[in-house]
Protein backbone atom coordinates (compact mmCIF):
# COMPACT_ATOMS: atom_id res chain seq x y z
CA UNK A 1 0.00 0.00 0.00
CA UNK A 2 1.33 3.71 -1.22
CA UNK A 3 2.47 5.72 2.03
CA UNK A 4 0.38 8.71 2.66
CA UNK A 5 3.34 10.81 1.82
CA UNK A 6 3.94 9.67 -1.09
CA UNK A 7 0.30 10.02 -2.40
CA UNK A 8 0.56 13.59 -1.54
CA UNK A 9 4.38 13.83 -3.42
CA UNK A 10 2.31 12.64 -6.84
CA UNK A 11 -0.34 15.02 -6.56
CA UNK A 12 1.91 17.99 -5.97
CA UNK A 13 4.21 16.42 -8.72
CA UNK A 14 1.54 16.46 -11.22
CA UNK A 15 0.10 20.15 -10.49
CA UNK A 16 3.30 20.80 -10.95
CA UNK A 17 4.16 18.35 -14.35
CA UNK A 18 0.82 20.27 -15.55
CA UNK A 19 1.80 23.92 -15.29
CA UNK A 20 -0.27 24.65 -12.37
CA UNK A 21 2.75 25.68 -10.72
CA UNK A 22 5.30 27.60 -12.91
CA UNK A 23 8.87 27.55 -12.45
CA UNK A 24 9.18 30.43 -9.42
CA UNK A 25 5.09 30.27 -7.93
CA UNK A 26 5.06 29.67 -4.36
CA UNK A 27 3.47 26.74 -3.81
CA UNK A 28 0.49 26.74 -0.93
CA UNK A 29 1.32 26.43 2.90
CA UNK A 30 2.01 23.77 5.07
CA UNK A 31 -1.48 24.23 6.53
CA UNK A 32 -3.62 24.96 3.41
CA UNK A 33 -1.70 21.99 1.92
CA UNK A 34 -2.84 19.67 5.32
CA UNK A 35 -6.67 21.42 4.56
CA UNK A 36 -6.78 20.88 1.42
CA UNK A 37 -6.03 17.15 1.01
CA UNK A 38 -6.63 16.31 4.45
CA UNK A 39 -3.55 15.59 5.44
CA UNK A 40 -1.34 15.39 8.92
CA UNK A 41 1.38 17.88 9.06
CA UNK A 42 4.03 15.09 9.12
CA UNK A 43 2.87 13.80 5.79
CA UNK A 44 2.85 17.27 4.14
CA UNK A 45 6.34 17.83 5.97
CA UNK A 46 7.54 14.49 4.15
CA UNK A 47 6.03 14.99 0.66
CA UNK A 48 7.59 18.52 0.37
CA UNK A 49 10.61 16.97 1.14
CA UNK A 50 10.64 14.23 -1.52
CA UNK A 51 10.21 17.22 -3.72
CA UNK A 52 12.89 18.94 -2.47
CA UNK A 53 15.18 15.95 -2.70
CA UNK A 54 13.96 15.40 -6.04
CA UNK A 55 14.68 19.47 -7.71
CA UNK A 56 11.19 20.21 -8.51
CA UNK A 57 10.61 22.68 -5.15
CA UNK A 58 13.25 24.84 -2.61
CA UNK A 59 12.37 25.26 0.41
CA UNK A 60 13.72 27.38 3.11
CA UNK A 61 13.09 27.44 6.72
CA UNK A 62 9.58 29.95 7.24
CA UNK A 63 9.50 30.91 3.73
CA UNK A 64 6.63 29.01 1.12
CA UNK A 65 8.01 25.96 -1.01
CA UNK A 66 9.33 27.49 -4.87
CA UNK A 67 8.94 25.41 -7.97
CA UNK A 68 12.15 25.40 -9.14
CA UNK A 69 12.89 25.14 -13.30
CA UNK A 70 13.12 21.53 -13.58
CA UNK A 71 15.10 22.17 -17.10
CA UNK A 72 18.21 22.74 -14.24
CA UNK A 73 18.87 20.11 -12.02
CA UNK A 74 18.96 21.01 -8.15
CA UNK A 75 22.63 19.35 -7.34
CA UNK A 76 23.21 19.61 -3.06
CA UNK A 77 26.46 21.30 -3.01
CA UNK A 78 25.79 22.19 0.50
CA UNK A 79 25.34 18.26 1.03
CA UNK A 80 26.92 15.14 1.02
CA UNK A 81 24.82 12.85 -1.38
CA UNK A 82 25.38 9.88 -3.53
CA UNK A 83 24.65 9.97 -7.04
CA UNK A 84 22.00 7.40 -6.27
CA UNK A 85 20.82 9.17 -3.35
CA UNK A 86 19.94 12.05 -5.34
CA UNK A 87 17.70 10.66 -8.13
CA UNK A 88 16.70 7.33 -5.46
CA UNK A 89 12.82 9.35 -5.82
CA UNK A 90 12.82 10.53 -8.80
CA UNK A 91 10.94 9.62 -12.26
CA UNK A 92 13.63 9.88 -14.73
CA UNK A 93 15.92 6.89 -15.00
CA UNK A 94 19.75 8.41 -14.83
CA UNK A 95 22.70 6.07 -16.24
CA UNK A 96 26.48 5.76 -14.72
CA UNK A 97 28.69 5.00 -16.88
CA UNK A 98 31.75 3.77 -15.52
CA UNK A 99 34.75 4.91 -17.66
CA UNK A 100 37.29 3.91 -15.60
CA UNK A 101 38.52 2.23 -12.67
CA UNK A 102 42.30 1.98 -11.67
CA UNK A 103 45.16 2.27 -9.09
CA UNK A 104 47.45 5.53 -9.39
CA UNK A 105 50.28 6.79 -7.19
CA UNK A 106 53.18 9.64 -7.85
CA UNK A 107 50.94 12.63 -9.37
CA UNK A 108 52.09 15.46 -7.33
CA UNK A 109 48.36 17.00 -8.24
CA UNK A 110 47.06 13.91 -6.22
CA UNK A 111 49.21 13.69 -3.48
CA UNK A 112 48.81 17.55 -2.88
CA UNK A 113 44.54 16.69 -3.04
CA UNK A 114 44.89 14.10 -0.83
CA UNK A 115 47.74 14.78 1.11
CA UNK A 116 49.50 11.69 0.69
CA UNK A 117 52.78 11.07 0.08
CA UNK A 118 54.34 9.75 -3.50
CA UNK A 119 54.61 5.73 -2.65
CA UNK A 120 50.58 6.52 -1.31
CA UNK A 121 48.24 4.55 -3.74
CA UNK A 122 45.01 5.74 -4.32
CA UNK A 123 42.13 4.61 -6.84
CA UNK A 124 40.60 6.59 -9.56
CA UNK A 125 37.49 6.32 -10.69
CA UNK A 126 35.68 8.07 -13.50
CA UNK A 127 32.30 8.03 -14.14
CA UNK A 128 29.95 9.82 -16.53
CA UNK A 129 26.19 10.38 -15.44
CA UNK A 130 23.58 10.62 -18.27
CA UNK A 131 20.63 11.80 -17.25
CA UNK A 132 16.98 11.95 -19.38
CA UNK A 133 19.23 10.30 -21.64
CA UNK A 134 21.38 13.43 -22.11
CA UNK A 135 25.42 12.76 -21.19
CA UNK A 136 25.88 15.98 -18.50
CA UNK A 137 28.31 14.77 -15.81
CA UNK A 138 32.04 13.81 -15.33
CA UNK A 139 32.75 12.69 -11.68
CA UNK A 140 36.36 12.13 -11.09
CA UNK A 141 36.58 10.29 -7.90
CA UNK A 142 40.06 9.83 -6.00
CA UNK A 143 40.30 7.32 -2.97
CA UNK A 144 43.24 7.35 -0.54
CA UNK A 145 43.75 3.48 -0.12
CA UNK A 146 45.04 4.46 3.17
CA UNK A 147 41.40 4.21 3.80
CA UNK A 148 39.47 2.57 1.10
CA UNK A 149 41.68 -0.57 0.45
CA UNK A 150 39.61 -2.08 -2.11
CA UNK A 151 36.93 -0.66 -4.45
CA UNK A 152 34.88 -3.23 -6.82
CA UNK A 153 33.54 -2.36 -10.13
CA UNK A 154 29.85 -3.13 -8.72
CA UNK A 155 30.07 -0.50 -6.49
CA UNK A 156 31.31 2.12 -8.86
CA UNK A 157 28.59 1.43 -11.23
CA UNK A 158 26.28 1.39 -7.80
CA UNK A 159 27.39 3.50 -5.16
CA UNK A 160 30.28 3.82 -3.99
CA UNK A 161 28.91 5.46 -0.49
CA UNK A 162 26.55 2.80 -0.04
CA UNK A 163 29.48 0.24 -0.12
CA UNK A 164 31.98 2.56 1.92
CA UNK A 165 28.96 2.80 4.87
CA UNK A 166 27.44 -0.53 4.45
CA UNK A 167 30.18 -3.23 3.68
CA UNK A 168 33.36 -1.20 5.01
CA UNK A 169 31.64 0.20 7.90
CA UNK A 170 33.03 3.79 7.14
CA UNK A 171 31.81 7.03 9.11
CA UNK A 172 31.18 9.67 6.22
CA UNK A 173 32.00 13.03 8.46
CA UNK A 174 31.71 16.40 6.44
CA UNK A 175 33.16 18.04 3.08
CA UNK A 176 34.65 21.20 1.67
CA UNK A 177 33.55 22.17 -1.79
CA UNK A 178 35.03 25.01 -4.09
CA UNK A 179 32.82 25.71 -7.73
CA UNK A 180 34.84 27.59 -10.43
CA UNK A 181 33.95 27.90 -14.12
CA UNK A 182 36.50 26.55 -17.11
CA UNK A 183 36.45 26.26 -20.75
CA UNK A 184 35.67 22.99 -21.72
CA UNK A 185 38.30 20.24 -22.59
CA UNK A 186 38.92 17.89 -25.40
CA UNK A 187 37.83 15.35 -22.54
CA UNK A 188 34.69 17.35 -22.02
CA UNK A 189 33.47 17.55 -25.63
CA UNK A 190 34.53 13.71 -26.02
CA UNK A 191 32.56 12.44 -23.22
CA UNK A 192 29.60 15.26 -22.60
CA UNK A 193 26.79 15.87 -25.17
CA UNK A 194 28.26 19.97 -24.79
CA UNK A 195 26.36 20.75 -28.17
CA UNK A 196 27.06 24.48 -28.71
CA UNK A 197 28.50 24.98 -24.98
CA UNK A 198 32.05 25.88 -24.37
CA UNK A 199 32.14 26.34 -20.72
CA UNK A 200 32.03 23.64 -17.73
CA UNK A 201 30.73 24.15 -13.91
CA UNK A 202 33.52 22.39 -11.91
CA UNK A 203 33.02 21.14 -8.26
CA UNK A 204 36.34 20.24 -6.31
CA UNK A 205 35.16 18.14 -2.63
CA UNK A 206 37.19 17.34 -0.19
CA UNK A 207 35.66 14.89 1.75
CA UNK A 208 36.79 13.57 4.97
CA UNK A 209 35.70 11.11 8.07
CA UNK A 210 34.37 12.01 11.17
CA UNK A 211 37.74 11.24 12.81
CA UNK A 212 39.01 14.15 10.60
CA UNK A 213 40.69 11.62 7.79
CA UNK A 214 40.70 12.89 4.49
CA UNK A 215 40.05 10.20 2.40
CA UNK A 216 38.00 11.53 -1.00
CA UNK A 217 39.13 14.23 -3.44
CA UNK A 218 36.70 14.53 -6.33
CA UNK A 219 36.16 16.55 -9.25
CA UNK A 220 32.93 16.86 -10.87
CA UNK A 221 31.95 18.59 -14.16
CA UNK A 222 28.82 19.53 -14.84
CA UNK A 223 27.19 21.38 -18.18
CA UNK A 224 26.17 24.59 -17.53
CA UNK A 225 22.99 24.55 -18.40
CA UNK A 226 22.33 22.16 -16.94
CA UNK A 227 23.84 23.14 -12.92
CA UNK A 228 22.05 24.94 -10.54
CA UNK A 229 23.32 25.72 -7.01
CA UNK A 230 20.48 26.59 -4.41
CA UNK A 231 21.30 27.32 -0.77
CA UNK A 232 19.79 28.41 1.89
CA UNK A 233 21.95 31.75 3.64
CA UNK A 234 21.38 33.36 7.14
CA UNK A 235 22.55 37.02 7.85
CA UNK A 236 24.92 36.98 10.84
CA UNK A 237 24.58 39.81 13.09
């Protein structure tokens, strides 16, 4: 039987599929959705946040739920999320493609990223991510086998998080991210449908345990049109 939440995720999804929400219209709230379809605030609570998890709304804390324009895709830079995590909701059907998988050591690039030294091995894993069958993303993924000894080709073309947390029983602590904007490379045009675009969104992470071990440096490139960073900023005073 369909969760409650769930329900209440389609019917929001389709007003909004529909045009009955535009890109940037607030969407109704929390208690005119809960009169409206009869629904606890929990389950309004949860549904909002499938949307929000899935790019079609942002939502900030005491502000009304925008419809975001879907023809971006809402990536958590704020976050640490999984590939799969991302799109585990959603209705389109995104592909990895795993373009390689190997053991590297000596790059003085690396070993500066990850701070290891030049007998240090580490894996590298690339991975394009087609999405509505459109070829958008390069992840380059680094792994310090300090800490991730092994790394199996069905959990690159799975997720890689899943099998750190689940099998490996690693502690996923926090990450720093910097976004800068390039000119696209050979690489770029080769493995990205870039049609008439000439620029790339680039995401450096540095991701690290909860013990402080930095064990993830990754570089993701994204086509521009089809990036869209949304955040939610307080004022200090």
């Amino acid at each position: 039987m369909e969760s409650k939440y769930r329900h209440l995720y389609k019917l929001l999804l389709d007003k909004i599929d529909r045009r009955e929400y535009e890109p940037g219209d607030k969407l109704p709230a929390e208690g005119e959705l809960m009169e409206a379809y009869g629904a606890s605030r929990d389950t309004v609570r949860k549904a909002l946040e499938l949307l929000v998890q899935d790019g079609y709304i942002q939502k900030a804390r005491g502000k009304a739920a925008e419809v975001l324009d879907k023809n971006k895709f809402n990536f958590p830079v704020s976050e640490i999320a999984s590939f799969k995590e991302i799109y585990r909701y959603s209705a389109s059907k995104p592909k990895t493609i795993v373009e390689n998988l190997e053991i590297v050591k000596g790059d003085k690039k690396l070993m500066a990223a990850l701070q290891i030294g030049p007998d240090d091995e580490a894996f590298l894993l690339e991975r394009v991510r087609e999405i509505e069958g459109e070829k958008i993303i390069i992840d380059k993924d680094y792994f310090s086998r300090k800490v991730v000894e092994n790394l199996p080709l069905r959990a690159a073309q799975d997720s890689v998080y899943e099998y750190l947390e689940k099998e490996l029983g690693l502690k996923i602590g926090f990450a720093m991210k910097e976004i800068t904007v390039h000119m696209a490379t050979d690489e770029d045009y080769r493995l990205l449908d870039m049609g008439s675009y000439d620029m790339i969104v680039v995401v450096k992470s540095y991701t690290y345990l909860e013990d402080s071990t930095l064990f993830q440096f990754t570089e993701s490139r994204h086509r521009p049109d089809k990036f869209k960073f949304v955040d939610f900023a307080r004022r200090k005073l």
